[in-house]
Protein backbone atom coordinates (compact mmCIF):
# COMPACT_ATOMS: atom_id res chain seq x y z
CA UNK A 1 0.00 0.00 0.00
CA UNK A 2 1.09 3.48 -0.81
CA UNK A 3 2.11 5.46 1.83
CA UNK A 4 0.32 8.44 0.94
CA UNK A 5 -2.58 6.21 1.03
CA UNK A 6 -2.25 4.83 4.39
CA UNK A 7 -1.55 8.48 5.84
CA UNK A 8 -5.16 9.31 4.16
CA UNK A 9 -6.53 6.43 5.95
CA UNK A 10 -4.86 7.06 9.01
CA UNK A 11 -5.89 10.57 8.83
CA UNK A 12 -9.84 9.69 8.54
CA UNK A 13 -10.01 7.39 10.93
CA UNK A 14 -8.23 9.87 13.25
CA UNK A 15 -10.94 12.12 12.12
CA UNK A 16 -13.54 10.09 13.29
CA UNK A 17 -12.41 8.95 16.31
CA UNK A 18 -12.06 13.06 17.29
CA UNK A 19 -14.95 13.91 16.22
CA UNK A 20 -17.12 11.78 18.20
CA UNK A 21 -14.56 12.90 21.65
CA UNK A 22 -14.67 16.38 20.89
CA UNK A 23 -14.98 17.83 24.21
CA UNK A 24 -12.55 20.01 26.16
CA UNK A 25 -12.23 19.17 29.89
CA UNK A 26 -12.47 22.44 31.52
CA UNK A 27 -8.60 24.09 32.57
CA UNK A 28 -7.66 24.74 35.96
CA UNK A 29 -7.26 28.68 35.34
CA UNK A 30 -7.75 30.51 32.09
CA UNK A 31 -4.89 32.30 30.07
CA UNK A 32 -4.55 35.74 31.56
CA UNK A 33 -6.00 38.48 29.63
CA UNK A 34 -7.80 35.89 27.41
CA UNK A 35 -11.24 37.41 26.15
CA UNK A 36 -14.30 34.81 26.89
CA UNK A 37 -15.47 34.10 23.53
CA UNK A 38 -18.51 32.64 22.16
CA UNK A 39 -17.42 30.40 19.86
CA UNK A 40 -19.20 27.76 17.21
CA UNK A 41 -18.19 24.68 17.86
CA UNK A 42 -17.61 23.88 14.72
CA UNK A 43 -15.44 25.40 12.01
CA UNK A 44 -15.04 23.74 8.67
CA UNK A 45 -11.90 25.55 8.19
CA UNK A 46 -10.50 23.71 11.69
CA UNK A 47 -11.67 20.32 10.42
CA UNK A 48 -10.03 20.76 6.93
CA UNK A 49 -6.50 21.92 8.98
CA UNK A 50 -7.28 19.02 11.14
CA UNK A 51 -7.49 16.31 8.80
CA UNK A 52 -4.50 17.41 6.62
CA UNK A 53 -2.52 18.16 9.89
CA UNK A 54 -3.09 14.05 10.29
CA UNK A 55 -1.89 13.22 6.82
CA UNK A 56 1.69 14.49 8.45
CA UNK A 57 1.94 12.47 10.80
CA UNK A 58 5.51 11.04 10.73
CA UNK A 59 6.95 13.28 8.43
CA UNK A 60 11.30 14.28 9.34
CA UNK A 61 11.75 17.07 11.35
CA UNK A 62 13.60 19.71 9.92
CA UNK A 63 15.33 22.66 11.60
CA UNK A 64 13.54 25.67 9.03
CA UNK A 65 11.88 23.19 7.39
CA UNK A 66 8.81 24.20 5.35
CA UNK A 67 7.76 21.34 3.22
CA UNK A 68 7.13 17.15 4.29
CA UNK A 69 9.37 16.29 1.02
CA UNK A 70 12.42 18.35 2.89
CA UNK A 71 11.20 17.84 6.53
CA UNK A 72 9.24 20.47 8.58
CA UNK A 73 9.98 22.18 12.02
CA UNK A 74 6.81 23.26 13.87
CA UNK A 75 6.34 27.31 12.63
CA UNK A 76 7.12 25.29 8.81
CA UNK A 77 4.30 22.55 9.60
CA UNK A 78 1.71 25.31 10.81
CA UNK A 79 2.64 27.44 7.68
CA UNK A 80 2.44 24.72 5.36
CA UNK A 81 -0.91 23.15 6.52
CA UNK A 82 -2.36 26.39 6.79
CA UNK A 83 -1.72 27.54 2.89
CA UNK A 84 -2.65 24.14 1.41
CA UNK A 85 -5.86 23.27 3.99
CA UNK A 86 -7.40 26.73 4.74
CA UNK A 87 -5.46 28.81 1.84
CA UNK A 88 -4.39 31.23 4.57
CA UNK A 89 -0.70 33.05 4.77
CA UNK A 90 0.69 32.42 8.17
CA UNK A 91 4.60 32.77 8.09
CA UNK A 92 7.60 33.00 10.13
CA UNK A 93 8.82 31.95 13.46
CA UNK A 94 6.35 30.14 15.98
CA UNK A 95 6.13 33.65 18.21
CA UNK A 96 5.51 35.57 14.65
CA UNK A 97 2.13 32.77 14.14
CA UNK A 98 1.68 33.84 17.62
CA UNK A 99 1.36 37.82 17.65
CA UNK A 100 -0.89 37.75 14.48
CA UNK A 101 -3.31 34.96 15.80
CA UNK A 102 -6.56 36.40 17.57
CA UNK A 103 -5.93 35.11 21.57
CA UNK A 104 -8.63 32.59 22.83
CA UNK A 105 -8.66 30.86 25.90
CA UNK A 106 -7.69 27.52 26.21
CA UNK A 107 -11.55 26.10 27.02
CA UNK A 108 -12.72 27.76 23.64
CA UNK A 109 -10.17 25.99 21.78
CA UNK A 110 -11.53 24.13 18.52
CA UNK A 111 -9.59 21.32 16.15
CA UNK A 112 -7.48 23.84 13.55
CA UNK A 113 -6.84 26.29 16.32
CA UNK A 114 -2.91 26.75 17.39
CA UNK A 115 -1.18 26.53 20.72
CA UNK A 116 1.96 27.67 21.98
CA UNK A 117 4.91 26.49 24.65
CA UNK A 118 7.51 27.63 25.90
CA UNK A 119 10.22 25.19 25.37
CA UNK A 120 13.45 26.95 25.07
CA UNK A 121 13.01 29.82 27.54
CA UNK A 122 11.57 31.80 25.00
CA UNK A 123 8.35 32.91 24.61
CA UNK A 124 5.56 31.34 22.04
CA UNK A 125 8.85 29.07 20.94
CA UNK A 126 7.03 26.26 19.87
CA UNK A 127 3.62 25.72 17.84
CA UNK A 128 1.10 22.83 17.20
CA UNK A 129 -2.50 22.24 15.72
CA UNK A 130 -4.97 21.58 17.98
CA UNK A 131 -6.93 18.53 16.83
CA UNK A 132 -9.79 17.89 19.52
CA UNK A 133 -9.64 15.82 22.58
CA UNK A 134 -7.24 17.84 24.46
CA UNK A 135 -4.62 16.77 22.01
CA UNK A 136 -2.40 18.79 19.42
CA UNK A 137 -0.25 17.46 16.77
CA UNK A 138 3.33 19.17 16.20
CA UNK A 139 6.81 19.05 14.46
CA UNK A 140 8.95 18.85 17.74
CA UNK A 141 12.76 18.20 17.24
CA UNK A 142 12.84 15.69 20.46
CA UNK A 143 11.50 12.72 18.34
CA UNK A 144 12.32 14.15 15.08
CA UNK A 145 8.68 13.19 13.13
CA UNK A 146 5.32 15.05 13.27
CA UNK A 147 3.37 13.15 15.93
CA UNK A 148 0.13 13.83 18.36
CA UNK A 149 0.96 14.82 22.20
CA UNK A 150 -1.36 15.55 25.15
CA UNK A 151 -1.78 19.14 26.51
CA UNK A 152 -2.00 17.84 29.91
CA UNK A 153 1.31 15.63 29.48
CA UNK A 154 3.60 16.66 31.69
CA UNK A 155 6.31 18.37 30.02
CA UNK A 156 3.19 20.18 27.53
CA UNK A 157 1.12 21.66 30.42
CA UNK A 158 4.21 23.08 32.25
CA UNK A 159 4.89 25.03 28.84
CA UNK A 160 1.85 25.49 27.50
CA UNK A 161 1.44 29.44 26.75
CA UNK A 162 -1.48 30.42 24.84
CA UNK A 163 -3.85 29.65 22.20
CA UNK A 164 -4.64 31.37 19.25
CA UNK A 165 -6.82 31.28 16.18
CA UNK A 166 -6.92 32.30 12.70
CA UNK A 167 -11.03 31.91 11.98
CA UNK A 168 -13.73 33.35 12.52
């Protein structure tokens, strides 16, 4: 089987399985100076980001990285999926994603939406898709391949920084 074809099967069945566990336990406290927003639940834009997002899945890390052929480092992945799923711009570094996202707190988050670590001592260093379930899929260069992590993992929720959107 083609491996472009089992990432597409992988990727729906991923889908699926989200979909129907698509709740967001509640946070211990908000993001400070997050703005409650109503939010639909749905966004056809997130799914779309979601599901191609999934099609990554072990792709090579790359350091600058902005395509799977040549590997992909996080700010690369979120650029990449972002112009080929939702036809949006969104460039540069993971903090650059980060400034010209619209802040939402982490309860409203919604598959397609981004969040943001700290895992160099820097500020909004590192970026991921959030794909539903309190899970986020990312480019880090610990395991060197796209894969899905928890935000409550350890080493994630100690980081975790803010969340940000780019619809609606």
């Amino acid at each position: 089987m083609r491996i472009e074809t089992l990432r597409s099967l992988i990727a729906c069945w991923l889908l699926t399985i989200l979909a129907a566990c698509g709740s967001v336990p509640p946070t211990s406290a908000p993001e400070p100076r997050a703005q409650p927003t109503r939010r639909a639940e749905f966004s056809e834009q997130g799914y779309e980001v979601t599901l191609f997002a999934l099609g990554l899945i072990d792709t090579d890390y790359r350091f600058g990285g902005k395509n799977p052929e040549a590997g992909l480092d996080c700010s690369g992945m979120v650029s990449y999926i972002y112009s080929k799923a939702a036809g949006l711009r969104v460039s540069g570094s993971a903090a650059d994603i980060a400034r010209k996202g619209r802040r939402i707190e982490r309860a409203s988050l919604r598959p397609g939406d981004l969040v943001f670590f700290n895992t160099r001592n820097a500020p909004f260093s590192h970026v991921g898709v959030y794909i539903g379930d309190d899970r986020f899929i990312h480019s880090p260069s610990s395991s060197g391949r796209v894969r899905i992590d928890q935000l409550g993992a350890r080493y994630y929720a100690q980081r975790f920084e803010a969340a940000r959107t780019y619809f609606d």
